[in-house]
Protein backbone atom coordinates (compact mmCIF):
# COMPACT_ATOMS: atom_id res chain seq x y z
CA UNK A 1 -0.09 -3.29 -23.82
CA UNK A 2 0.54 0.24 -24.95
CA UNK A 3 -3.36 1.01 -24.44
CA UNK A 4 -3.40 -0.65 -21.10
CA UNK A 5 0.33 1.39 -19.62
CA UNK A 6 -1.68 4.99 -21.23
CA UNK A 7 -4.01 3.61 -18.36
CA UNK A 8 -1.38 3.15 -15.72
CA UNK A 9 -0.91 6.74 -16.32
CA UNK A 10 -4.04 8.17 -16.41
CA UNK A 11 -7.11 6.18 -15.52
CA UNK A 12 -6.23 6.12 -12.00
CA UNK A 13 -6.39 9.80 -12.04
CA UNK A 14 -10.16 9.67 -13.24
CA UNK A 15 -11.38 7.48 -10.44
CA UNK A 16 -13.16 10.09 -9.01
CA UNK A 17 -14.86 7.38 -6.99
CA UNK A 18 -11.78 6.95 -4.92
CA UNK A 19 -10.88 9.60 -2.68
CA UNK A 20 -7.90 9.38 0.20
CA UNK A 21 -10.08 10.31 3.52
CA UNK A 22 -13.14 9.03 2.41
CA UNK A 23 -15.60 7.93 5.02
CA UNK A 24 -17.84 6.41 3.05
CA UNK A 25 -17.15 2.67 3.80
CA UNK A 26 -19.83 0.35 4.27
CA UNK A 27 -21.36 -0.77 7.81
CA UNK A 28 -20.00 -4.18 8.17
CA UNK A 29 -21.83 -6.70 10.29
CA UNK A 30 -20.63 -6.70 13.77
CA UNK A 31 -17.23 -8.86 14.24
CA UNK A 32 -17.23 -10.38 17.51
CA UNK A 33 -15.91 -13.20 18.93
CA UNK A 34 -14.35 -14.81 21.66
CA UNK A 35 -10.49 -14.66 22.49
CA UNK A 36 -8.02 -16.34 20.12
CA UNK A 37 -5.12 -17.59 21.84
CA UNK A 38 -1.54 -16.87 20.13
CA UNK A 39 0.26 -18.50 17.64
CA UNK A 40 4.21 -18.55 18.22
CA UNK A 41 6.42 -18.09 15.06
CA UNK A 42 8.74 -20.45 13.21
CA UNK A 43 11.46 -20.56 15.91
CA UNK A 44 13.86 -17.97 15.41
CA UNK A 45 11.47 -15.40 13.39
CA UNK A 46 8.73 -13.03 14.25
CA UNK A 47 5.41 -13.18 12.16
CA UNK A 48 6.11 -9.62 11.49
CA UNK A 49 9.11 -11.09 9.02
CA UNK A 50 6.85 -13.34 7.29
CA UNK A 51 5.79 -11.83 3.73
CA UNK A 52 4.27 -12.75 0.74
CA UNK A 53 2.64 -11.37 -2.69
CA UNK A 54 -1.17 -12.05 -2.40
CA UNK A 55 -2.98 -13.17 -5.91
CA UNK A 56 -4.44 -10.13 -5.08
CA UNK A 57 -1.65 -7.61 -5.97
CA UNK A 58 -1.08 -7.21 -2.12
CA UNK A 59 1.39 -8.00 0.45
CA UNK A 60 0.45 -9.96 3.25
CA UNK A 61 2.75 -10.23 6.45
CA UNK A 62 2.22 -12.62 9.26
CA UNK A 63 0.74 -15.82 9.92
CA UNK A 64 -0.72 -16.76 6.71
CA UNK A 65 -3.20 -18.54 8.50
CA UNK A 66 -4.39 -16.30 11.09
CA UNK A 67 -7.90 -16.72 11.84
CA UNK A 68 -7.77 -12.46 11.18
CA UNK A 69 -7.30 -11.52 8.18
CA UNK A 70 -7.19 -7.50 7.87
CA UNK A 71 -6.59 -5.85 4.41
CA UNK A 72 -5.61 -2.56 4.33
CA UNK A 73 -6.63 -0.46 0.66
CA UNK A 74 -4.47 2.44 0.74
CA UNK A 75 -2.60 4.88 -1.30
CA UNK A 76 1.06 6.12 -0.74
CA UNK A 77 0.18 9.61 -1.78
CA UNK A 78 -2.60 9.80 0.65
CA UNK A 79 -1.85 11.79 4.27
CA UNK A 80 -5.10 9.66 5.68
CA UNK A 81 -2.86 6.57 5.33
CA UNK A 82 0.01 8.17 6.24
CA UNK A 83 -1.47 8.99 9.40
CA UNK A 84 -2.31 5.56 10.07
CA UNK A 85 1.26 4.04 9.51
CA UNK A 86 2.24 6.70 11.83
CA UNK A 87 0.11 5.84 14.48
CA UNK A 88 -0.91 2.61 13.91
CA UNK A 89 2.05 0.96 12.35
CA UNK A 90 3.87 -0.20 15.48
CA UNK A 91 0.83 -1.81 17.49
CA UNK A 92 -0.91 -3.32 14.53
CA UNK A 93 2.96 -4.82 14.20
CA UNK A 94 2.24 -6.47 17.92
CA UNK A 95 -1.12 -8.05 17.26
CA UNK A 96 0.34 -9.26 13.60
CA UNK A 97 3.47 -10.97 15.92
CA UNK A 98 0.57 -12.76 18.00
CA UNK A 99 0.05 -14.90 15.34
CA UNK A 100 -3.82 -13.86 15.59
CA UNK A 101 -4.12 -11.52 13.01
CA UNK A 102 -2.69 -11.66 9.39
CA UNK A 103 -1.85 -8.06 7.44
CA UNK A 104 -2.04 -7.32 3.93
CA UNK A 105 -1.34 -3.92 2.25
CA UNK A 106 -2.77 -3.61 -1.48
CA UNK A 107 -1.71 -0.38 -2.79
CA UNK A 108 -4.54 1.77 -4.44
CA UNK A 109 -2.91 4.29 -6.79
CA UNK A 110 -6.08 6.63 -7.24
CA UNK A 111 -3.48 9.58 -7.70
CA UNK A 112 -2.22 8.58 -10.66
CA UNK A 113 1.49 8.42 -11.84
CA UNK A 114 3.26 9.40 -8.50
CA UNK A 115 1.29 6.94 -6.73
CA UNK A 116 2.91 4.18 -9.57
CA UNK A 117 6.13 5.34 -9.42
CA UNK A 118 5.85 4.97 -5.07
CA UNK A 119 4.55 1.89 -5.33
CA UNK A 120 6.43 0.41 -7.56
CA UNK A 121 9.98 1.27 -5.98
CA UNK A 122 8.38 0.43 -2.02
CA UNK A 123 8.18 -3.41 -4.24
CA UNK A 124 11.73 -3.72 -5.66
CA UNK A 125 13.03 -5.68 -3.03
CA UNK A 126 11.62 -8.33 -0.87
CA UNK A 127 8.35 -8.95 -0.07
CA UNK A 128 9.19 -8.82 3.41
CA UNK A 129 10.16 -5.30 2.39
CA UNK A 130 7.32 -3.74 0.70
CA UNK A 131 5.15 -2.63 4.14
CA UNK A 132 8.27 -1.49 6.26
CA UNK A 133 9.04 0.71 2.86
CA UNK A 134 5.29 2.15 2.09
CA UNK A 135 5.84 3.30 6.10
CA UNK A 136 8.91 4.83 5.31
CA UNK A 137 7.12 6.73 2.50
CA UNK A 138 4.27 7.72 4.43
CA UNK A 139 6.22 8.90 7.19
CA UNK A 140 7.61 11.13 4.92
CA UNK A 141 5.09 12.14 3.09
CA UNK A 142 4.93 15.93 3.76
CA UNK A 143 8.68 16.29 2.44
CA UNK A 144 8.00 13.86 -0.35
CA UNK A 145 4.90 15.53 -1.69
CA UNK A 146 6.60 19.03 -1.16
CA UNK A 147 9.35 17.80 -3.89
CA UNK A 148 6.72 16.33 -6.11
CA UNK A 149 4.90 19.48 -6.49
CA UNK A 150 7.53 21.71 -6.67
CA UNK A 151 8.73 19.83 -10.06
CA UNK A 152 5.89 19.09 -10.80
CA UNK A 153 6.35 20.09 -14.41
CA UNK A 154 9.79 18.43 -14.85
CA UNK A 155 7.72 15.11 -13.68
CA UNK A 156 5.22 16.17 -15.69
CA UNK A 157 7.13 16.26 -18.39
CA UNK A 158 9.14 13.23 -17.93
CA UNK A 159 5.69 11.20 -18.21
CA UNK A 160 6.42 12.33 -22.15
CA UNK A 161 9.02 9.82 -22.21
CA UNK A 162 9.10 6.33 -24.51
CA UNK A 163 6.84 4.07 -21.66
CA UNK A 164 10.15 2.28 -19.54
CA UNK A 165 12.27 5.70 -19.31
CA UNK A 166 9.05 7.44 -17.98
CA UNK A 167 9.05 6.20 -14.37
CA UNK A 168 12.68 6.10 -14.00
CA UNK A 169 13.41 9.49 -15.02
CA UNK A 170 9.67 10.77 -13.23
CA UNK A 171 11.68 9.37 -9.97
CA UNK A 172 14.96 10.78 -10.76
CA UNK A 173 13.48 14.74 -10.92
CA UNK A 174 12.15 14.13 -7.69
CA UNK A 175 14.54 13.01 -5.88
CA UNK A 176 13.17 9.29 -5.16
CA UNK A 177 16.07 7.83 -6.35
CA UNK A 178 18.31 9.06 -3.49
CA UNK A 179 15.34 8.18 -0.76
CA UNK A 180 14.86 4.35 -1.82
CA UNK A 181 18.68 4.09 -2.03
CA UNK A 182 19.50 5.59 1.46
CA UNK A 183 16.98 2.60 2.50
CA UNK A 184 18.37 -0.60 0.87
CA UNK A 185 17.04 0.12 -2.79
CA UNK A 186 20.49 0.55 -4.62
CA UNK A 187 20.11 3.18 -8.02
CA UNK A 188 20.29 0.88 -10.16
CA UNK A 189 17.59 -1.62 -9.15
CA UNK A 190 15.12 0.67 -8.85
CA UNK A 191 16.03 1.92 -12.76
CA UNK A 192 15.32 -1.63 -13.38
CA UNK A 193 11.99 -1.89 -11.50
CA UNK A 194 10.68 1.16 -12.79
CA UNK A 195 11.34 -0.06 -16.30
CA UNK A 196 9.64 -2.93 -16.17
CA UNK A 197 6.59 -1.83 -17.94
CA UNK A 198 5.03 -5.42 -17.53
CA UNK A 199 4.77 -5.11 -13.51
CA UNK A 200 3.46 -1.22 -13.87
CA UNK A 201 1.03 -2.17 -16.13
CA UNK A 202 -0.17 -5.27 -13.55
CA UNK A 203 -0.12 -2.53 -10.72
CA UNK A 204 -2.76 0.20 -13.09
CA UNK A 205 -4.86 -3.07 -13.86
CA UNK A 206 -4.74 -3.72 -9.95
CA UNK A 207 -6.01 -0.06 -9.13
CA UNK A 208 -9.27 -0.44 -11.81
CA UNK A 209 -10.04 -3.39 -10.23
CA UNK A 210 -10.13 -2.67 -6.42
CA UNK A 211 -12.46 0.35 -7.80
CA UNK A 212 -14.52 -1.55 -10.56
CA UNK A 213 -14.91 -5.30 -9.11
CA UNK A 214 -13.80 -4.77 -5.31
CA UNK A 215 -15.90 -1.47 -4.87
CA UNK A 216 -13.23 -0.20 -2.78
CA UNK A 217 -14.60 4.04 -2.72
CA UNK A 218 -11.91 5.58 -1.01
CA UNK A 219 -8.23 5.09 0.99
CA UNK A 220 -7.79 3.79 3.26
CA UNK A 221 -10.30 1.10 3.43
CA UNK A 222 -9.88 -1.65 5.73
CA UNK A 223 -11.39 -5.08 5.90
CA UNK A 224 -11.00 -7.94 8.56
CA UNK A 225 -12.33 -11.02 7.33
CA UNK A 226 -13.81 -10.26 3.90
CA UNK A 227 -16.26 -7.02 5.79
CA UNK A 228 -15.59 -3.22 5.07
CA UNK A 229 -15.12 -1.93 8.87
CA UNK A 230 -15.93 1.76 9.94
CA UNK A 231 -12.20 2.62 10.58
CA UNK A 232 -10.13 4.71 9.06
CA UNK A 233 -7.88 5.50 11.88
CA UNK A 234 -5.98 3.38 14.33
CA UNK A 235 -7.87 4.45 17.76
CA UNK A 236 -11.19 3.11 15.48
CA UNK A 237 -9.57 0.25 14.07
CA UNK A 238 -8.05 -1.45 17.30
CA UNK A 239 -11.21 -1.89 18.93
CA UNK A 240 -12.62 -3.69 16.23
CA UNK A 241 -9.71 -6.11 16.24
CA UNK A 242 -10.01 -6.73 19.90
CA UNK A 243 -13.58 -7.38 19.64
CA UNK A 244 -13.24 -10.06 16.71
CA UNK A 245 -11.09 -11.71 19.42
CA UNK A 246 -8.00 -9.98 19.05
CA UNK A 247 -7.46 -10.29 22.95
């Protein structure tokens, strides 16, 4: 365990492989098909409400059994991604409530601590949570990151710490604390989410193996249907959907 959590600290930092921005994804064979007719919601719900944990590591909102399945690879530390929530969030929200495409979010912490310590607090509430908090994060990014690096050796430092004070006191010196909290994360659950060494640890194993086994290169990375797409933005990304049938 204790080999494995010096991992969850560090290793993600070495994946030089990875790189927020990258446009090196793989050409995917085309995705085209013809139009999928909607599929309405449990009565009383929106698809957009429908979460669950993925085997995975991800979170997957919408119909579970959309015939499109797009998976999103992306770090919360990386202003590509950010861009994308910002942009793309809302509309990707509209074809997720058609009940034709399914989206799930598996969190790539290639930057290292701070991308742990993100993830782990946007995932100490509901699953229905997690993706309306990792857009929350990224669309406040700038401020976030402009924290980070200013005590940057306080969290620095706080890494030091016996492995389930670490995160939690990491958080604290930046200010985290307050931002989950003024969005339904109380104080005290996320001290108890970022002490739970077990989950970090299954989040750092998660990270080596979307760059060792899944070959994901760089954030984000997007996939419909099992194929890397050229799209890393959502003016690229929308066309593919609506080709696939997204129409």
């Amino acid at each position: 365990m204790i080999r494995s959590l010096r991992f969850a600290i560090a290793a993600p930092l070495a994946l030089a492989l990875a790189a927020c921005g990258s446009s090196d994804t793989a050409e995917s064979a085309d995705l085209e098909g013809d139009a999928i007719a909607s599929v309405a919601a449990p009565a009383g719900t929106q698809w957009r409400d429908v979460a669950e944990e993925t085997a995975d590591g991800g979170t997957l909102i919408g119909n579970p059994d959309a015939p499109l399945k797009l998976v999103e690879y992306g770090s919360l530390t990386c202003p590509t991604c950010a861009r994308f929530s910002v942009e793309g969030s809302e509309p990707l929200m509209e074809y997720v409530d058609s009940g034709r495409v399914s989206f799930e979010l598996r969190q790539f912490a290639i930057h290292g601590p701070i991308d742990i310590t993100l993830g782990r607090l946007t995932k100490c509430g509901a699953a229905e949570s997690v993706i309306p908090l990792s857009d929350q994060v990224w669309a406040n990014l700038e401020t976030i990151m402009g924290t980070y690096q200013a005590n940057a050796e306080a969290f620095s430092q706080a890494m030091e710490q016996p492995i389930d004070q670490r995160f939690v006191t990491g958080a604290q010196q930046i200010g985290l604390l307050d931002f989950f909290a003024a969005r339904g994360i109380s104080e005290d659950q996320a001290r108890t989410c970022l002490a739970d060494t077990a989950a970090i640890e299954k989040a750092a194993e998660f990270t080596q193996r979307y760059g060792s086994e899944f070959d994901i290169s760089g954030t984000p990375t997007f996939q419909l249907n099992g194929q890397t797409v050229d799209a890393n933005t959502w003016s690229a990304l929308e066309p593919i959907l609506q080709r696939a049938g997204a129409r």
